[in-house]
C-alpha atoms as a PDB file:
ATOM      1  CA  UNK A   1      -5.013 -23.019   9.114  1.00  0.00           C
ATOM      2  CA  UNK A   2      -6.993 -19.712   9.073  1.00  0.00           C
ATOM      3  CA  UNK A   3      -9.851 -19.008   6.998  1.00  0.00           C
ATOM      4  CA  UNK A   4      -9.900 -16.624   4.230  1.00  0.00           C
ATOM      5  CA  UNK A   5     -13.071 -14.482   5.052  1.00  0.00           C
ATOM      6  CA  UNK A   6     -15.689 -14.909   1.969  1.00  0.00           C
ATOM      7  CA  UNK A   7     -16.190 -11.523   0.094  1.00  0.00           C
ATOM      8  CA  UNK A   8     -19.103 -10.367  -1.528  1.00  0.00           C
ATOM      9  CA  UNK A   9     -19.957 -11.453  -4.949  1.00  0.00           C
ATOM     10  CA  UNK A  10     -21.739  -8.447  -6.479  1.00  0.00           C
ATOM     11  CA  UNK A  11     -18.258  -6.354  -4.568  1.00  0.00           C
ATOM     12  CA  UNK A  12     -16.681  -7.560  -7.489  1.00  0.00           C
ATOM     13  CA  UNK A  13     -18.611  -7.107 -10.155  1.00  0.00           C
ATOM     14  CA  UNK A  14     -18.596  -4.044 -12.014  1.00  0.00           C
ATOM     15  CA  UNK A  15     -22.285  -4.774 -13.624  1.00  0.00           C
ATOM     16  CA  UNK A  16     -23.443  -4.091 -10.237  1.00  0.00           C
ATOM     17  CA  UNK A  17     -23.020  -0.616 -10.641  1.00  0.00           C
ATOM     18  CA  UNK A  18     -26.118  -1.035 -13.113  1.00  0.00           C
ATOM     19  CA  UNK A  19     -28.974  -1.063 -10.060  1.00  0.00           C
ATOM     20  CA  UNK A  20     -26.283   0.573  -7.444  1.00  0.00           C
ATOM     21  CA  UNK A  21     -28.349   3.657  -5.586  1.00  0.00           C
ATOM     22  CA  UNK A  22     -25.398   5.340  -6.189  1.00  0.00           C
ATOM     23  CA  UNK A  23     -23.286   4.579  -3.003  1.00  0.00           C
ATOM     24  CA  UNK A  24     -20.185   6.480  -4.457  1.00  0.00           C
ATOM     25  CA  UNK A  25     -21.874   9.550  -5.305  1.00  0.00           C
ATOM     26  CA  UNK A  26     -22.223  10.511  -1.821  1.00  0.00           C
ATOM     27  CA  UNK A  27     -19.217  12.453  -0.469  1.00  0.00           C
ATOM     28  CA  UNK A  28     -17.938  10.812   2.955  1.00  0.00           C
ATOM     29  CA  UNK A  29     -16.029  13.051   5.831  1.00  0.00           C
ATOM     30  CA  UNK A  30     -11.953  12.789   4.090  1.00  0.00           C
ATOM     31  CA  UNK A  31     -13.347  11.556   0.847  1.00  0.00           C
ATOM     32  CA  UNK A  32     -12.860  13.739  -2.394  1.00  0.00           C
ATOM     33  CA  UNK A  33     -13.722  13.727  -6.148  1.00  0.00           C
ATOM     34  CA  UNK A  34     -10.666  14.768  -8.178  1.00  0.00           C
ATOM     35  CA  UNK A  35     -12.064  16.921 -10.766  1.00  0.00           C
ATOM     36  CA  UNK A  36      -9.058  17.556 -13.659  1.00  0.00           C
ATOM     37  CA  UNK A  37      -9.228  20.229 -16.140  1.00  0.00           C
ATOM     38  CA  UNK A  38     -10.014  17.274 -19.114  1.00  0.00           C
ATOM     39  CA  UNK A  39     -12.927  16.442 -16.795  1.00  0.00           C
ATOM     40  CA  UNK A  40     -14.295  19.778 -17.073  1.00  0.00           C
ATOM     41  CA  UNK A  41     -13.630  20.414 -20.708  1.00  0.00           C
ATOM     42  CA  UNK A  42     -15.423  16.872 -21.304  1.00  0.00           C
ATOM     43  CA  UNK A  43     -18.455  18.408 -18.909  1.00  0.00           C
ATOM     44  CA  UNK A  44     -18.517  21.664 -20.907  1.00  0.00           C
ATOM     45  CA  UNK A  45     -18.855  20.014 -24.348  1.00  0.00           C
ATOM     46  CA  UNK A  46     -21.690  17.670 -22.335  1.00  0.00           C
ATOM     47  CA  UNK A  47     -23.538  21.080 -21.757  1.00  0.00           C
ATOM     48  CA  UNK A  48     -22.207  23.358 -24.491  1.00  0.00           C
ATOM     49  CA  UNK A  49     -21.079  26.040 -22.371  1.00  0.00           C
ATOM     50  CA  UNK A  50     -17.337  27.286 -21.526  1.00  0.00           C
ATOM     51  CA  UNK A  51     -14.945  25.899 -19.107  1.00  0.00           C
ATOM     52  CA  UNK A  52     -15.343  28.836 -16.191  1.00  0.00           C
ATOM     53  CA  UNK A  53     -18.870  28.288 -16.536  1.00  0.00           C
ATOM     54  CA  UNK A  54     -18.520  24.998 -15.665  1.00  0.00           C
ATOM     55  CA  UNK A  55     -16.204  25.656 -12.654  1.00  0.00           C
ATOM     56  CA  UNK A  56     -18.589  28.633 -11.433  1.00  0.00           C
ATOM     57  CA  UNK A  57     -22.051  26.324 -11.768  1.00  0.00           C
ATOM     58  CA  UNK A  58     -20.717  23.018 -10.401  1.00  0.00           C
ATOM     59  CA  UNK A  59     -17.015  23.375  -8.865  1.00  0.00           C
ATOM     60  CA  UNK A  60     -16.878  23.703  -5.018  1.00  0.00           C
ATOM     61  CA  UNK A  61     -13.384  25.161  -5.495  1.00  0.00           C
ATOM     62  CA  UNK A  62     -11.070  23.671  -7.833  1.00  0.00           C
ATOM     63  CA  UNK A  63     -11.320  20.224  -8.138  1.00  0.00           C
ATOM     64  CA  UNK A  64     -14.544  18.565  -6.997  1.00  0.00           C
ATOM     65  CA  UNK A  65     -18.107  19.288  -7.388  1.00  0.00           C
ATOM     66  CA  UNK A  66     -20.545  21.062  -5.342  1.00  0.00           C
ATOM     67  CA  UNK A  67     -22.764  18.693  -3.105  1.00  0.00           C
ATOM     68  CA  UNK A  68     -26.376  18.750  -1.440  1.00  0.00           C
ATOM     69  CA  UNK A  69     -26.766  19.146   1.804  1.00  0.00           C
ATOM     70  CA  UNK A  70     -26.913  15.368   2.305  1.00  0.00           C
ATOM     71  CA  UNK A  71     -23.420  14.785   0.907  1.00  0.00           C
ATOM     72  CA  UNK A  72     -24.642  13.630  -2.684  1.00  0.00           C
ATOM     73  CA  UNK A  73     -23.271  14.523  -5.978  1.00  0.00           C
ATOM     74  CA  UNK A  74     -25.439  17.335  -7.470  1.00  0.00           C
ATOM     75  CA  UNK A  75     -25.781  15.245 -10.950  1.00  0.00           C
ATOM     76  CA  UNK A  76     -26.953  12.499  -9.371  1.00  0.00           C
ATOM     77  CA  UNK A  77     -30.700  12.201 -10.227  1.00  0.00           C
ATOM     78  CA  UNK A  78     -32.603  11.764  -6.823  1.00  0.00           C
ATOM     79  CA  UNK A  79     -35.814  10.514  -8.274  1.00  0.00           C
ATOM     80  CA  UNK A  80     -34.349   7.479 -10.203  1.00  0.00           C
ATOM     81  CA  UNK A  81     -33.111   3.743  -8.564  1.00  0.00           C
ATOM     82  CA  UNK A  82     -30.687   3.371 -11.653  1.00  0.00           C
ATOM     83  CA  UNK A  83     -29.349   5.070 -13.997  1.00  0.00           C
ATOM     84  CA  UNK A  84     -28.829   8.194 -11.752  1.00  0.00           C
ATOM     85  CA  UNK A  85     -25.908   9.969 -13.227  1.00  0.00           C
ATOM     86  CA  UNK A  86     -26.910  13.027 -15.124  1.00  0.00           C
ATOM     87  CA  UNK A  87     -23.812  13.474 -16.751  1.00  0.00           C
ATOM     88  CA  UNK A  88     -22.785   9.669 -17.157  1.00  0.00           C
ATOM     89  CA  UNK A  89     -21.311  10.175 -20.765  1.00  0.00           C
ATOM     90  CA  UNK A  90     -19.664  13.106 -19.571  1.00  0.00           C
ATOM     91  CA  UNK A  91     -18.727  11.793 -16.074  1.00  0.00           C
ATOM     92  CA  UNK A  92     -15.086  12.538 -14.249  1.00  0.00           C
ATOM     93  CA  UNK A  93     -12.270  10.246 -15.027  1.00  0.00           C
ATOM     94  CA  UNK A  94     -12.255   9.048 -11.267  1.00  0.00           C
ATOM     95  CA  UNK A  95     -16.154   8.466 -10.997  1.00  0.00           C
ATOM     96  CA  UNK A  96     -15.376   6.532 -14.658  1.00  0.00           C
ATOM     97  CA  UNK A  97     -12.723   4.429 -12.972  1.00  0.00           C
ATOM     98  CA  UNK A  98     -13.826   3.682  -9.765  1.00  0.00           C
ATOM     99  CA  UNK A  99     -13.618   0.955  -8.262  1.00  0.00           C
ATOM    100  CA  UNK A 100     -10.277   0.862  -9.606  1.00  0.00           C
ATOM    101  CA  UNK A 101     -10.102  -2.818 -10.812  1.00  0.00           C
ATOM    102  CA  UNK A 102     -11.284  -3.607  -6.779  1.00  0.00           C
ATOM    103  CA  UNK A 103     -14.508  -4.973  -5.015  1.00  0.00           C
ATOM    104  CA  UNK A 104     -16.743  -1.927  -4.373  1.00  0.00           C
ATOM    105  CA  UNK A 105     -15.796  -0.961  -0.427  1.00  0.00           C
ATOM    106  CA  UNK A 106     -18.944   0.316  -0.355  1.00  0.00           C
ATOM    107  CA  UNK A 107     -20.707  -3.732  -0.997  1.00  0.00           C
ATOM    108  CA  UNK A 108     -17.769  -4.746   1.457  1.00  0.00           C
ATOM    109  CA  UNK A 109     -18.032  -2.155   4.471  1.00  0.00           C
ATOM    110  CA  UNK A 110     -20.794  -2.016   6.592  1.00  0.00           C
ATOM    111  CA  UNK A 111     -19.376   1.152   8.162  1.00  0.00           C
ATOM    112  CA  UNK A 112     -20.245   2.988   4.759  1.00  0.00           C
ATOM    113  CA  UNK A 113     -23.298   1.226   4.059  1.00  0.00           C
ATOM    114  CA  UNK A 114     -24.598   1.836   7.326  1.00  0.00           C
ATOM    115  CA  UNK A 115     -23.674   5.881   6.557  1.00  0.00           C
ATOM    116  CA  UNK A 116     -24.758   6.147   2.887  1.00  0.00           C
ATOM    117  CA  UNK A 117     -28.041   3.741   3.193  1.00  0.00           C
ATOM    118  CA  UNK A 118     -29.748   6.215   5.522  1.00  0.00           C
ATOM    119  CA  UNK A 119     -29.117   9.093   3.303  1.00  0.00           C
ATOM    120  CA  UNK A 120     -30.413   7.050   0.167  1.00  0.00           C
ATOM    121  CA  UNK A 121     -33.532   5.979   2.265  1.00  0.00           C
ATOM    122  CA  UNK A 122     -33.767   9.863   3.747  1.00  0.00           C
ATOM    123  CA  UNK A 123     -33.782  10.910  -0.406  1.00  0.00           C
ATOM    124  CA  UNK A 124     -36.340   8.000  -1.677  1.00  0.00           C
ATOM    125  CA  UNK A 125     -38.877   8.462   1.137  1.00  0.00           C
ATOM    126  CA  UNK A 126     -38.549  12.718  -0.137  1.00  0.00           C
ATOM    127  CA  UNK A 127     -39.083  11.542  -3.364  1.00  0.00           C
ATOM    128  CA  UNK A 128     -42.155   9.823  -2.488  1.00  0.00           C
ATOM    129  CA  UNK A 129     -43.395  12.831  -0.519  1.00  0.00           C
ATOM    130  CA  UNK A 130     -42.970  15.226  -3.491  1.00  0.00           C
ATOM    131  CA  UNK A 131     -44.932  12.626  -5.833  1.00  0.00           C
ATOM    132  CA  UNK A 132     -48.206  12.388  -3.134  1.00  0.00           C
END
């Protein structure tokens, strides 16, 4: 009889998302955020300002957002350990949905935690700098 392989606990459990760094804000190589035009109307009532100005300040073309150099979102707050979204309320229907009723692949894969973790690390230990 073959095992079934244990997963995670906290993989399935959406309150995890609570004290997650913010794995899924970081864009991976083939990985894209699906930005719809409800999305950006919700964004542009967040901030007051007209859909084209959202698309011009935070669209990298027409459907996703614009990222920092080290792949993360650019309303994810860098200096915070939860909490990080700046737009949370306002957030994209696929960022509000993920991990689509799943375990988080980022809890289950060490391929992406291995990737994302040193980014995260790279960003906290900046942080730290800029506070000295």
């Amino acid at each position: 009889m073959k095992k079934k392989s244990a997963t995670y606990s906290l993989a399935r459990n959406k309150e995890f998302c609570n004290f997650c760094p913010g794995y899924c804000c970081y864009r991976l190589e083939g990985a894209s955020l699906y930005i719809m035009a409800v999305d950006i109307n919700r964004i542009a009532r967040h901030f007051n300002i007209a859909d084209g100005e959202v698309r011009k300040r935070f669209l990298d073309g027409k459907y996703t957002f614009k990222t920092r150099e080290d792949g993360s979102c650019i309303f994810l707050h860098g200096d915070r350990r939860c909490k990080r979204c700046l737009i949370h309320e306002a957030r994209p229907k696929q960022c509000r949905d993920f991990p689509y009723d799943k375990p988080c692949p980022y809890l289950e894969s060490e391929q992406f935690l291995e990737v994302i973790q040193k980014r995260i690390e790279k960003q906290a230990k900046l942080s730290i700098v800029e506070l000295s």
